[in-house]
C-alpha atoms as a PDB file:
ATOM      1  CA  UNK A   1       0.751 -11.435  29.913  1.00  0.00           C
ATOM      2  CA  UNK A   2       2.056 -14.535  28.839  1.00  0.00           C
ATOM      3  CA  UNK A   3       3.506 -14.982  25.879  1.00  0.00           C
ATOM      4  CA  UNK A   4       3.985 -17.788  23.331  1.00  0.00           C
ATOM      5  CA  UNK A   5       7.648 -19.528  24.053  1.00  0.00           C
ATOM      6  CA  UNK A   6       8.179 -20.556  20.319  1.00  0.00           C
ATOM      7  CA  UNK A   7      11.009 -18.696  18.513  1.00  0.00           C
ATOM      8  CA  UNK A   8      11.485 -18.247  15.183  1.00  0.00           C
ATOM      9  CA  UNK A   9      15.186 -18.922  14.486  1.00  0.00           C
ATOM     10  CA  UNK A  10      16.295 -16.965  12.030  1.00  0.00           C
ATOM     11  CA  UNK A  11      19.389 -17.051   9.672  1.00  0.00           C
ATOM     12  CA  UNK A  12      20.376 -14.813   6.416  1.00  0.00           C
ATOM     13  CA  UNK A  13      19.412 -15.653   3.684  1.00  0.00           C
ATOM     14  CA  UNK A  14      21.327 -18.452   1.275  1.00  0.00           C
ATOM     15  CA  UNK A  15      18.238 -19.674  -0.984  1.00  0.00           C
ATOM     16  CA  UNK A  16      16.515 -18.427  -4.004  1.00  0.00           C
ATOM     17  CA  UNK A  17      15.075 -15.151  -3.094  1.00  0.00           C
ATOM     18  CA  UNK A  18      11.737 -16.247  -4.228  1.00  0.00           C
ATOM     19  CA  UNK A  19      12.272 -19.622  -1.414  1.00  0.00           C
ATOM     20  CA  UNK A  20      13.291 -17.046   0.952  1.00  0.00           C
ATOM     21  CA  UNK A  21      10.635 -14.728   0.656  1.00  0.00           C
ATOM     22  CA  UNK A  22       7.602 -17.615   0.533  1.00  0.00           C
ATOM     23  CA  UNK A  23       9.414 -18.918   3.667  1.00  0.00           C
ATOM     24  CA  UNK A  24       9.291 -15.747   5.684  1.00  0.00           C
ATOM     25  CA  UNK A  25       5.859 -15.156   4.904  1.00  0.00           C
ATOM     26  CA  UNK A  26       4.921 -18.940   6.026  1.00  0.00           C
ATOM     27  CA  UNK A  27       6.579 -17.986   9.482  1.00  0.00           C
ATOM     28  CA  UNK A  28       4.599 -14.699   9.202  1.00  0.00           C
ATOM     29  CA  UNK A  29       1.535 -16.518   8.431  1.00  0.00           C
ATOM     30  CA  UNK A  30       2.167 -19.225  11.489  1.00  0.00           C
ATOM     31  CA  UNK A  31       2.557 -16.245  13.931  1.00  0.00           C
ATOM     32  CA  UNK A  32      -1.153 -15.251  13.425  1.00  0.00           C
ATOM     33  CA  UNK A  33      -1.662 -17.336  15.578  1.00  0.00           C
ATOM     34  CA  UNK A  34       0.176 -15.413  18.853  1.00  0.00           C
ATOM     35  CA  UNK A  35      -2.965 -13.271  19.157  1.00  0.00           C
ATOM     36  CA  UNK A  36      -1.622 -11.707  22.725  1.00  0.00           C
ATOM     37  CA  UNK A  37       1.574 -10.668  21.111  1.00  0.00           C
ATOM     38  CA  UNK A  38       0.489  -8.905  18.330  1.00  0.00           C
ATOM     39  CA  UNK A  39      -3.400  -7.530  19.098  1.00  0.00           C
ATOM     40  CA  UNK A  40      -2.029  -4.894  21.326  1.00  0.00           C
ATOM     41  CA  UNK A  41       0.193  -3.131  19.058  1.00  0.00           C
ATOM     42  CA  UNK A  42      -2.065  -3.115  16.213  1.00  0.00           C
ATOM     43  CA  UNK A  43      -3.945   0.015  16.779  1.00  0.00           C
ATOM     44  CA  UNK A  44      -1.014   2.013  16.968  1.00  0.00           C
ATOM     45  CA  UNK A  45       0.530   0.833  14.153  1.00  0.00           C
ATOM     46  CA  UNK A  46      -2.726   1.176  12.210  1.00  0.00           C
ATOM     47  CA  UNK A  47      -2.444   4.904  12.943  1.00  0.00           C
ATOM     48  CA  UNK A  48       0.941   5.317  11.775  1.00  0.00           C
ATOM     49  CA  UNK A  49       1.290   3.187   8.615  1.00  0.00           C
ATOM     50  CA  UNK A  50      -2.613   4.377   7.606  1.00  0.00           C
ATOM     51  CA  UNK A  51      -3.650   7.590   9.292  1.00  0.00           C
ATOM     52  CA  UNK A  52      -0.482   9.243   9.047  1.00  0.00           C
ATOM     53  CA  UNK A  53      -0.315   8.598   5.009  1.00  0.00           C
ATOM     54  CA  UNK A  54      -3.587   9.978   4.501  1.00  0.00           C
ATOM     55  CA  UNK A  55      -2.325  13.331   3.661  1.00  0.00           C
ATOM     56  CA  UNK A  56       0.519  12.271   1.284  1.00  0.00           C
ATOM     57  CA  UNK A  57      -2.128  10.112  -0.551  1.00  0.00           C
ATOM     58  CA  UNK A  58      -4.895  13.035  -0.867  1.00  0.00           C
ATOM     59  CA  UNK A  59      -2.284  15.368  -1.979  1.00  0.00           C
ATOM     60  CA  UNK A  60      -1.331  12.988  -4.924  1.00  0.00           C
ATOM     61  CA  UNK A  61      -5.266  12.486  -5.585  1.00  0.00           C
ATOM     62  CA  UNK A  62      -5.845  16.040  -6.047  1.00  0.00           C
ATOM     63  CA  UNK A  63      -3.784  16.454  -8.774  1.00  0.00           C
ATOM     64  CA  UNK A  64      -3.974  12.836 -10.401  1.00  0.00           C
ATOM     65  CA  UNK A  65      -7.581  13.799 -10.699  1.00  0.00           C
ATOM     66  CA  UNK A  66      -6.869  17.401 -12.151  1.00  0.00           C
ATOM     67  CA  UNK A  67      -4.087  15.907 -14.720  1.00  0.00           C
ATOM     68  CA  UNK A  68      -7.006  12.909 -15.939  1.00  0.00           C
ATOM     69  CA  UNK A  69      -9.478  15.869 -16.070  1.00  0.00           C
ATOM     70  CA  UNK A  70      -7.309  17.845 -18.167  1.00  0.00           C
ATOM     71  CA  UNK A  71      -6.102  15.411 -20.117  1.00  0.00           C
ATOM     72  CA  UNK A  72      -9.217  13.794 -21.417  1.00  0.00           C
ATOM     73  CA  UNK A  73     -10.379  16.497 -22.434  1.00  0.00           C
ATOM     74  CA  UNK A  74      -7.480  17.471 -24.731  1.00  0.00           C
ATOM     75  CA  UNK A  75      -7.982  13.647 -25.989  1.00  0.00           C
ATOM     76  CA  UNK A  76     -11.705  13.872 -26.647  1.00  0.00           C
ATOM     77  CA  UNK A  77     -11.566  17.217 -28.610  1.00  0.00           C
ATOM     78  CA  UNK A  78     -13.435  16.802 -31.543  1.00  0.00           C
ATOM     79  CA  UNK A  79     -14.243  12.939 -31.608  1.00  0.00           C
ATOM     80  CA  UNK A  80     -16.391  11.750 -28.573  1.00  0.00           C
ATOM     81  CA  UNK A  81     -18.958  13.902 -26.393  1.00  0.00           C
ATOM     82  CA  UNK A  82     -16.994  15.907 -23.625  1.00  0.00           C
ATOM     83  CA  UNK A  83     -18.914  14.396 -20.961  1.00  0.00           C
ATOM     84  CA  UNK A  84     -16.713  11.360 -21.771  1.00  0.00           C
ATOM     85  CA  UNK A  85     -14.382  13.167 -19.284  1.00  0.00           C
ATOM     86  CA  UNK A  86     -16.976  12.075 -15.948  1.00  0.00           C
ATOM     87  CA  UNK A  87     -16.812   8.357 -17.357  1.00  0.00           C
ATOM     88  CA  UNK A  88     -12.800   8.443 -17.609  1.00  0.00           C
ATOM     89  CA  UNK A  89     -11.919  10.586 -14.485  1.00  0.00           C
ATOM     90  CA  UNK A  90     -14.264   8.090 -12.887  1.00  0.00           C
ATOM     91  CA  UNK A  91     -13.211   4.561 -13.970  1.00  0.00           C
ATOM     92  CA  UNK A  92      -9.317   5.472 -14.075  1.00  0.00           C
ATOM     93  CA  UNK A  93      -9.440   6.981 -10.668  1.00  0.00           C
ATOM     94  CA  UNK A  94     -10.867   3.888  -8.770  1.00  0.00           C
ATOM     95  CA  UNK A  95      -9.916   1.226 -11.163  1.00  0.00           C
ATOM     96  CA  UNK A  96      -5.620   1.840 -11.521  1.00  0.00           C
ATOM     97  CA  UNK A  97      -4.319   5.235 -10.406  1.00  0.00           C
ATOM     98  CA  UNK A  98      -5.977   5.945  -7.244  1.00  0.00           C
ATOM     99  CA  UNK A  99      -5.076   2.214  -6.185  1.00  0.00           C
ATOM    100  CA  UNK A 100      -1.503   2.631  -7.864  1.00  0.00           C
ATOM    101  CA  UNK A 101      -0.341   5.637  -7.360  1.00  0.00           C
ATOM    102  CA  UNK A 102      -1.613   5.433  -3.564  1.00  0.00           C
ATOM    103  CA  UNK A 103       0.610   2.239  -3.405  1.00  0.00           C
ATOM    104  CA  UNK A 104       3.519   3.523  -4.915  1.00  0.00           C
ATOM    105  CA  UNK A 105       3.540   6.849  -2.488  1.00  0.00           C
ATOM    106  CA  UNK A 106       3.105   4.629   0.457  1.00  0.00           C
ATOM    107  CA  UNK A 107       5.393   2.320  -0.661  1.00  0.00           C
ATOM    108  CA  UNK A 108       8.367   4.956  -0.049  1.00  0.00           C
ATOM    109  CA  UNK A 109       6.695   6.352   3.361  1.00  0.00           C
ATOM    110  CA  UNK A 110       5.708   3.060   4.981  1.00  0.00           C
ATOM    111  CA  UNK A 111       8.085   0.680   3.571  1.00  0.00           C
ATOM    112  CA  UNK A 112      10.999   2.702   3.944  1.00  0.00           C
ATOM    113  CA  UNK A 113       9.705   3.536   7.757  1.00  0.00           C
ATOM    114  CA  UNK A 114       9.496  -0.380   8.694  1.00  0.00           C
ATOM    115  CA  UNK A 115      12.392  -1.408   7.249  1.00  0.00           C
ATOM    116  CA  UNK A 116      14.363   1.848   8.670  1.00  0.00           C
ATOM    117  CA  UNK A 117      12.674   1.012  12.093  1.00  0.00           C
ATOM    118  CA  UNK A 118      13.337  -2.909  12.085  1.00  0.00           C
ATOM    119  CA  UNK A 119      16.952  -2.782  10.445  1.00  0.00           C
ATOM    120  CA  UNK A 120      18.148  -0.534  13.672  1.00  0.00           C
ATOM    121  CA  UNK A 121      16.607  -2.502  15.926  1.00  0.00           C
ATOM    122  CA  UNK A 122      18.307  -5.462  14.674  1.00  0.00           C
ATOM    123  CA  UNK A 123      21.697  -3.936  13.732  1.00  0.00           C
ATOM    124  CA  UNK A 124      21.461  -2.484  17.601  1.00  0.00           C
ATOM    125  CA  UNK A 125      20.785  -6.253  18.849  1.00  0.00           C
ATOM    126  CA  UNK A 126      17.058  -5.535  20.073  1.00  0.00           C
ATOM    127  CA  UNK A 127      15.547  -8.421  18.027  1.00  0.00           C
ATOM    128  CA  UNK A 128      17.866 -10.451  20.079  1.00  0.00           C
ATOM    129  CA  UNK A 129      16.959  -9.081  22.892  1.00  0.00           C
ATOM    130  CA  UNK A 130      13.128  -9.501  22.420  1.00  0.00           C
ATOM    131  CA  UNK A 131      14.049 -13.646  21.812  1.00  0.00           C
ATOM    132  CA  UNK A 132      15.749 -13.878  24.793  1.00  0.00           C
ATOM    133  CA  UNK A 133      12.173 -12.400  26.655  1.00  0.00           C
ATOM    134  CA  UNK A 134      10.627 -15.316  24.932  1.00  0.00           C
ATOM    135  CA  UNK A 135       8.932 -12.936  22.214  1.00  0.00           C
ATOM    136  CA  UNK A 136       8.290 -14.444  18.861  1.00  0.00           C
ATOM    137  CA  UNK A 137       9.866 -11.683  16.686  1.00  0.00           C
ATOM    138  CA  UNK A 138       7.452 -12.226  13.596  1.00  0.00           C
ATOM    139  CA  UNK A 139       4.411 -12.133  16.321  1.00  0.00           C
ATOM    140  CA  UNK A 140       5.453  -8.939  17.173  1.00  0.00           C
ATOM    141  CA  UNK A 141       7.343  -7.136  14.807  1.00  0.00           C
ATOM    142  CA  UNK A 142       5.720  -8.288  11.297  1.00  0.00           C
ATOM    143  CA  UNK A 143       2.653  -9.120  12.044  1.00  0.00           C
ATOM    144  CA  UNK A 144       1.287  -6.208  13.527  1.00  0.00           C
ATOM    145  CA  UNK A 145       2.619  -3.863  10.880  1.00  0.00           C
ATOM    146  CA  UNK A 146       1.517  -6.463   7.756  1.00  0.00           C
ATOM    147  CA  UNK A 147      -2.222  -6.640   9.364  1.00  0.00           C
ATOM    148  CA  UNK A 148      -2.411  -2.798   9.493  1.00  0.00           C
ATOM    149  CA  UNK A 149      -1.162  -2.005   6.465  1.00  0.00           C
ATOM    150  CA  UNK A 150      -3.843  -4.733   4.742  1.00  0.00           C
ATOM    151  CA  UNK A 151      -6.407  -2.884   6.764  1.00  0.00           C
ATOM    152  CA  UNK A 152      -5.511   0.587   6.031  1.00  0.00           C
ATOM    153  CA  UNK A 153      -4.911   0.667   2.352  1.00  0.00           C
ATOM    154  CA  UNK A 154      -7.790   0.142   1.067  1.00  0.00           C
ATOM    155  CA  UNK A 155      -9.392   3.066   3.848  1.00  0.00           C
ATOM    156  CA  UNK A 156      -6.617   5.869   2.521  1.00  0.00           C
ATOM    157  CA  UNK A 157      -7.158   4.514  -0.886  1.00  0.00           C
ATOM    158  CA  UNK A 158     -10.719   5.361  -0.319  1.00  0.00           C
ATOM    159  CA  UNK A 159     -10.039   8.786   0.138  1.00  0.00           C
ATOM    160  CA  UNK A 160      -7.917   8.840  -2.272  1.00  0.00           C
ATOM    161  CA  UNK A 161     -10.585   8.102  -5.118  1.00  0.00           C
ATOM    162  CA  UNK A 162     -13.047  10.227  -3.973  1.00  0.00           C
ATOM    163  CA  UNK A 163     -10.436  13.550  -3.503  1.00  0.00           C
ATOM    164  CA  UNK A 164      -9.488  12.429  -7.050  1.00  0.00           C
ATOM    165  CA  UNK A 165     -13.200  12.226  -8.457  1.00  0.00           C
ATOM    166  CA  UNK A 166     -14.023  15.072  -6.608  1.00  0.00           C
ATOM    167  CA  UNK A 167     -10.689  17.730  -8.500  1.00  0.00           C
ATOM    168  CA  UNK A 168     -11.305  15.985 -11.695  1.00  0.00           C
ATOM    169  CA  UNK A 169     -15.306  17.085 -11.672  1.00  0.00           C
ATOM    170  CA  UNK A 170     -13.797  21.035 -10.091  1.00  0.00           C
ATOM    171  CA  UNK A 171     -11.505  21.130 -12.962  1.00  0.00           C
ATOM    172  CA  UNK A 172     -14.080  20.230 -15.280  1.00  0.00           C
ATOM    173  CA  UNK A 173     -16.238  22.662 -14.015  1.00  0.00           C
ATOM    174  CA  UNK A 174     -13.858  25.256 -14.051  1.00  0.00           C
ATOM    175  CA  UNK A 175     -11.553  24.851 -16.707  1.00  0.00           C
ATOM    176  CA  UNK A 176     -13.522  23.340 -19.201  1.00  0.00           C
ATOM    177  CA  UNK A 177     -16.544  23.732 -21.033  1.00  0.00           C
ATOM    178  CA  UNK A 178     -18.664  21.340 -18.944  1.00  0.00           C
ATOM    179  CA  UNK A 179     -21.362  21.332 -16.659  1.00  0.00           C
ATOM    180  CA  UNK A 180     -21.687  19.399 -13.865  1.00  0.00           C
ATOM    181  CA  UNK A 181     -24.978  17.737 -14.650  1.00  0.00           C
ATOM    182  CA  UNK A 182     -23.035  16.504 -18.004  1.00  0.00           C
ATOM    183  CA  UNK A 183     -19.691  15.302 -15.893  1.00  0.00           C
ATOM    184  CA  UNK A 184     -21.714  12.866 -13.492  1.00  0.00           C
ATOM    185  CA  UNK A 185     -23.796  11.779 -16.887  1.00  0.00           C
ATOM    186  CA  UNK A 186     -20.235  10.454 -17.907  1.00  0.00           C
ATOM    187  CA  UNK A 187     -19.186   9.311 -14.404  1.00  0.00           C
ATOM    188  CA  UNK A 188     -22.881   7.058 -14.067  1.00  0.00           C
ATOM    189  CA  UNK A 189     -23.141   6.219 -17.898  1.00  0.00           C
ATOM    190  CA  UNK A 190     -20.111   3.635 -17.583  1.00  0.00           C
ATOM    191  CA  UNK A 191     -20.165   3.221 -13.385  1.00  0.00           C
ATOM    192  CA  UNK A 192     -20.401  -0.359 -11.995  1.00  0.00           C
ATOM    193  CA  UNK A 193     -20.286  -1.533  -8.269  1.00  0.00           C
ATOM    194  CA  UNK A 194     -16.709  -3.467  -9.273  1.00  0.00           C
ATOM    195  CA  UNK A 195     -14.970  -0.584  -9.995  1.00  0.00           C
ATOM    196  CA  UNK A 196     -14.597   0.451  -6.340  1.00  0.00           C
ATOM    197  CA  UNK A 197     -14.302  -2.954  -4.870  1.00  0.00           C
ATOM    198  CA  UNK A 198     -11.350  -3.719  -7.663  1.00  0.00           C
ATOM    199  CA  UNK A 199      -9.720  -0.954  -6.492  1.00  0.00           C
ATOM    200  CA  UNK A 200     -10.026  -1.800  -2.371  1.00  0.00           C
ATOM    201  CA  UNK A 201      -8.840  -5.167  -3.189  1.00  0.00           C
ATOM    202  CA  UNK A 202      -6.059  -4.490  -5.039  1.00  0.00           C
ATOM    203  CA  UNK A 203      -4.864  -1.479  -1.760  1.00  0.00           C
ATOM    204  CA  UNK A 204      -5.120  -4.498   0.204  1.00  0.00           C
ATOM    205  CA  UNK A 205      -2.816  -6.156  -1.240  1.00  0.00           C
ATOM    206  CA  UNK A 206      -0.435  -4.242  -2.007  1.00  0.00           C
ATOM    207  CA  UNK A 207      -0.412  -3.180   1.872  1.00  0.00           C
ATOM    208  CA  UNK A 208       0.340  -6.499   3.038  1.00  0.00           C
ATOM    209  CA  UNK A 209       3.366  -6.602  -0.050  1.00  0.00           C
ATOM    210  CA  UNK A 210       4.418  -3.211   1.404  1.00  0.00           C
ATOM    211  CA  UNK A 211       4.654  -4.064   4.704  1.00  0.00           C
ATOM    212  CA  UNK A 212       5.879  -7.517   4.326  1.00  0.00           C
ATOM    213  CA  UNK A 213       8.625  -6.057   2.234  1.00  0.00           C
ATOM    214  CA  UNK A 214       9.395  -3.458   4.526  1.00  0.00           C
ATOM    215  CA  UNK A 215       9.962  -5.961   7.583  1.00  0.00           C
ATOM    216  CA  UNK A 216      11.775  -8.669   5.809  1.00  0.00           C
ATOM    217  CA  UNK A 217      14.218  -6.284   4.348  1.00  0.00           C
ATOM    218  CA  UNK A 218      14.316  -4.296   7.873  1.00  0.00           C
ATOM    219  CA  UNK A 219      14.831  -7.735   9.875  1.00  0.00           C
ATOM    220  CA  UNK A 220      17.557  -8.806   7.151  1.00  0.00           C
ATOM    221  CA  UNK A 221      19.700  -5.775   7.319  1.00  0.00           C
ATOM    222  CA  UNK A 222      23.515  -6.510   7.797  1.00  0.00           C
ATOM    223  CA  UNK A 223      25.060  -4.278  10.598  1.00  0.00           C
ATOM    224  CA  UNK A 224      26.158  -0.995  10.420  1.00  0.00           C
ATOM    225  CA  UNK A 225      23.839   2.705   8.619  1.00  0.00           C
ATOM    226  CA  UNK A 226      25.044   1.466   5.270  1.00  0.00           C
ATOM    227  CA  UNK A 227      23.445  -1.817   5.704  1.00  0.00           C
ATOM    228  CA  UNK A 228      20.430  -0.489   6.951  1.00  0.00           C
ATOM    229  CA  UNK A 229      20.255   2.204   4.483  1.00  0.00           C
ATOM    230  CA  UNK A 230      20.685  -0.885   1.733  1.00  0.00           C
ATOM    231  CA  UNK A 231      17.545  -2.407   3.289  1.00  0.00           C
ATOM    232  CA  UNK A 232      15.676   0.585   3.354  1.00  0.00           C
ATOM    233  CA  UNK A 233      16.316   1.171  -0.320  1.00  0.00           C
ATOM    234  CA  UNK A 234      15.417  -2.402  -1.454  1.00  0.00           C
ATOM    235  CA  UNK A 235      12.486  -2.814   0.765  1.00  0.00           C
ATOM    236  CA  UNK A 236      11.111   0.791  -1.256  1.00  0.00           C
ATOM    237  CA  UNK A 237      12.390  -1.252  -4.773  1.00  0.00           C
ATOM    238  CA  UNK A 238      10.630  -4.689  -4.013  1.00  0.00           C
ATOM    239  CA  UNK A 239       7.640  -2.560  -2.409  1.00  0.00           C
ATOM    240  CA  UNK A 240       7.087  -1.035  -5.609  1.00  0.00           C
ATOM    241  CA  UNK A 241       7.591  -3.639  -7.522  1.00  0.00           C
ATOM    242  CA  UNK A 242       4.792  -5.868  -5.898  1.00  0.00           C
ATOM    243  CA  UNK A 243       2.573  -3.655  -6.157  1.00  0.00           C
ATOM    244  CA  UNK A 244       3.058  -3.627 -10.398  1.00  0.00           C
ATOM    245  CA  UNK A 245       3.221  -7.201 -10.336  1.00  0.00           C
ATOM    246  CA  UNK A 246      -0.003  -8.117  -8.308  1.00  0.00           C
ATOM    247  CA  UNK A 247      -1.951  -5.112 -10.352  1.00  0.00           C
ATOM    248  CA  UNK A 248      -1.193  -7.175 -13.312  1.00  0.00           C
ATOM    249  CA  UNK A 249      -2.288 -10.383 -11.528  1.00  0.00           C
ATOM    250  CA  UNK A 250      -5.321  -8.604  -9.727  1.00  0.00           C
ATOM    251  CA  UNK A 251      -6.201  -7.061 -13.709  1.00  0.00           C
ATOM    252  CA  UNK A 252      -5.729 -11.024 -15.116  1.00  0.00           C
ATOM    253  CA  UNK A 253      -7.766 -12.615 -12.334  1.00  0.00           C
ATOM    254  CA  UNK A 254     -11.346 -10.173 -11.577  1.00  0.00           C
ATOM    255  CA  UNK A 255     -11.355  -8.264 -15.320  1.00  0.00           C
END
């Protein structure tokens, strides 16, 4: 296989951290472009950053959907119908905290697990070594893992909403006094097509903050475990914080 002989040359970081970031993602962007680099390590990085959080993000589901159940019910007491509960499980679920709370949790897992991954290999000098085999680092480190977290988001966020529909109508069922014919009246009364979309666009995003996050802080880690445990930490921070900041944007642009 050949592979593309343009480096990225790379140097820590003395600008603004906003310049520095928009640059990194510019030379992210640019290495697109090295399909034969990056196209064979997607899959398997698409397994680990997606398929291996699905459990993590289904276990948080469950009981977001429980707690919303619960709690909507203690709210509505006495002032609205109780099949209200259907439309508010419903539209909170796939509108903010299956999308949210699904970031957030993979936030920790998979931008703590790039940036862990990419600050050792570059404290242990294998980013160097990978330039001098004529690799393009952002090719093939970041580009791969940014790609399949943007792809895989929105999939575990998919399961996510429906495992948190899904406990909110069993605890309705169960622990309330509600029916199940008067829970999906509530979930269809207010239901629109946009709610689930909103929600898969918004994963997306935040996967490609995540990740981007993740390697950036990973391929800027000083040398030594207490610099990469410093990048680990901040890459979990700045994850975290994307994801608030482009909910608000993502809430200000489609709503």
């Amino acid at each position: 296989m050949t592979h593309d002989s343009r480096l990225t040359t790379y140097s820590p970081p003395r600008d603004g951290f906003i310049t520095h970031i928009g640059r990194r993602s510019l030379e992210t962007f640019r290495a697109v472009a090295d399909v034969p680099t990056w196209s064979p390590l997607l899959v398997g990085q698409m397994r680990r950053l997606g398929v291996d959080s699905v459990p993590i993000a289904l276990f948080i589901a469950v009981f977001t959907g429980i707690v919303l159940s619960l709690l909507s019910s203690y709210i509505f007491t006495g002032a609205v119908p109780l099949y209200f509960v259907g439309a508010l499980v419903g539209k909170t679920v796939m509108m903010e905290l299956g999308p949210v709370l699904t970031g957030m949790a993979l936030a920790g897992r998979v931008g703590a697990s790039i940036a862990a991954e990419l600050g050792t290999m570059k404290v242990t000098e294998q980013v160097d070594a990978l330039e001098t085999l004529a690799y393009d680092r952002n090719a093939y480190l970041v580009v791969p893992r940014v790609l399949a977290a943007t792809l895989m988001f929105p999939v575990v966020t998919a399961f996510a909403m429906a495992v948190g529909v899904t406990s909110g109508w069993i605890t309705a069922v169960n622990l309330l006094d509600l029916s199940t014919p008067e829970f999906f009246k509530g979930l269809r009364m207010f239901y629109q097509f946009k709610d689930i979309w909103f929600g898969l666009v918004k994963s997306a995003s935040f996967g490609a903050a995540v990740a981007l996050m993740g390697c950036l802080q990973g391929l800027d880690s000083k040398s030594g475990a207490q610099g990469v445990g410093q990048s680990t930490t901040r890459a979990v921070v700045l994850g975290c914080e994307a994801i608030l900041v482009l909910d608000a944007f993502w809430a200000l642009v489609l709503l």
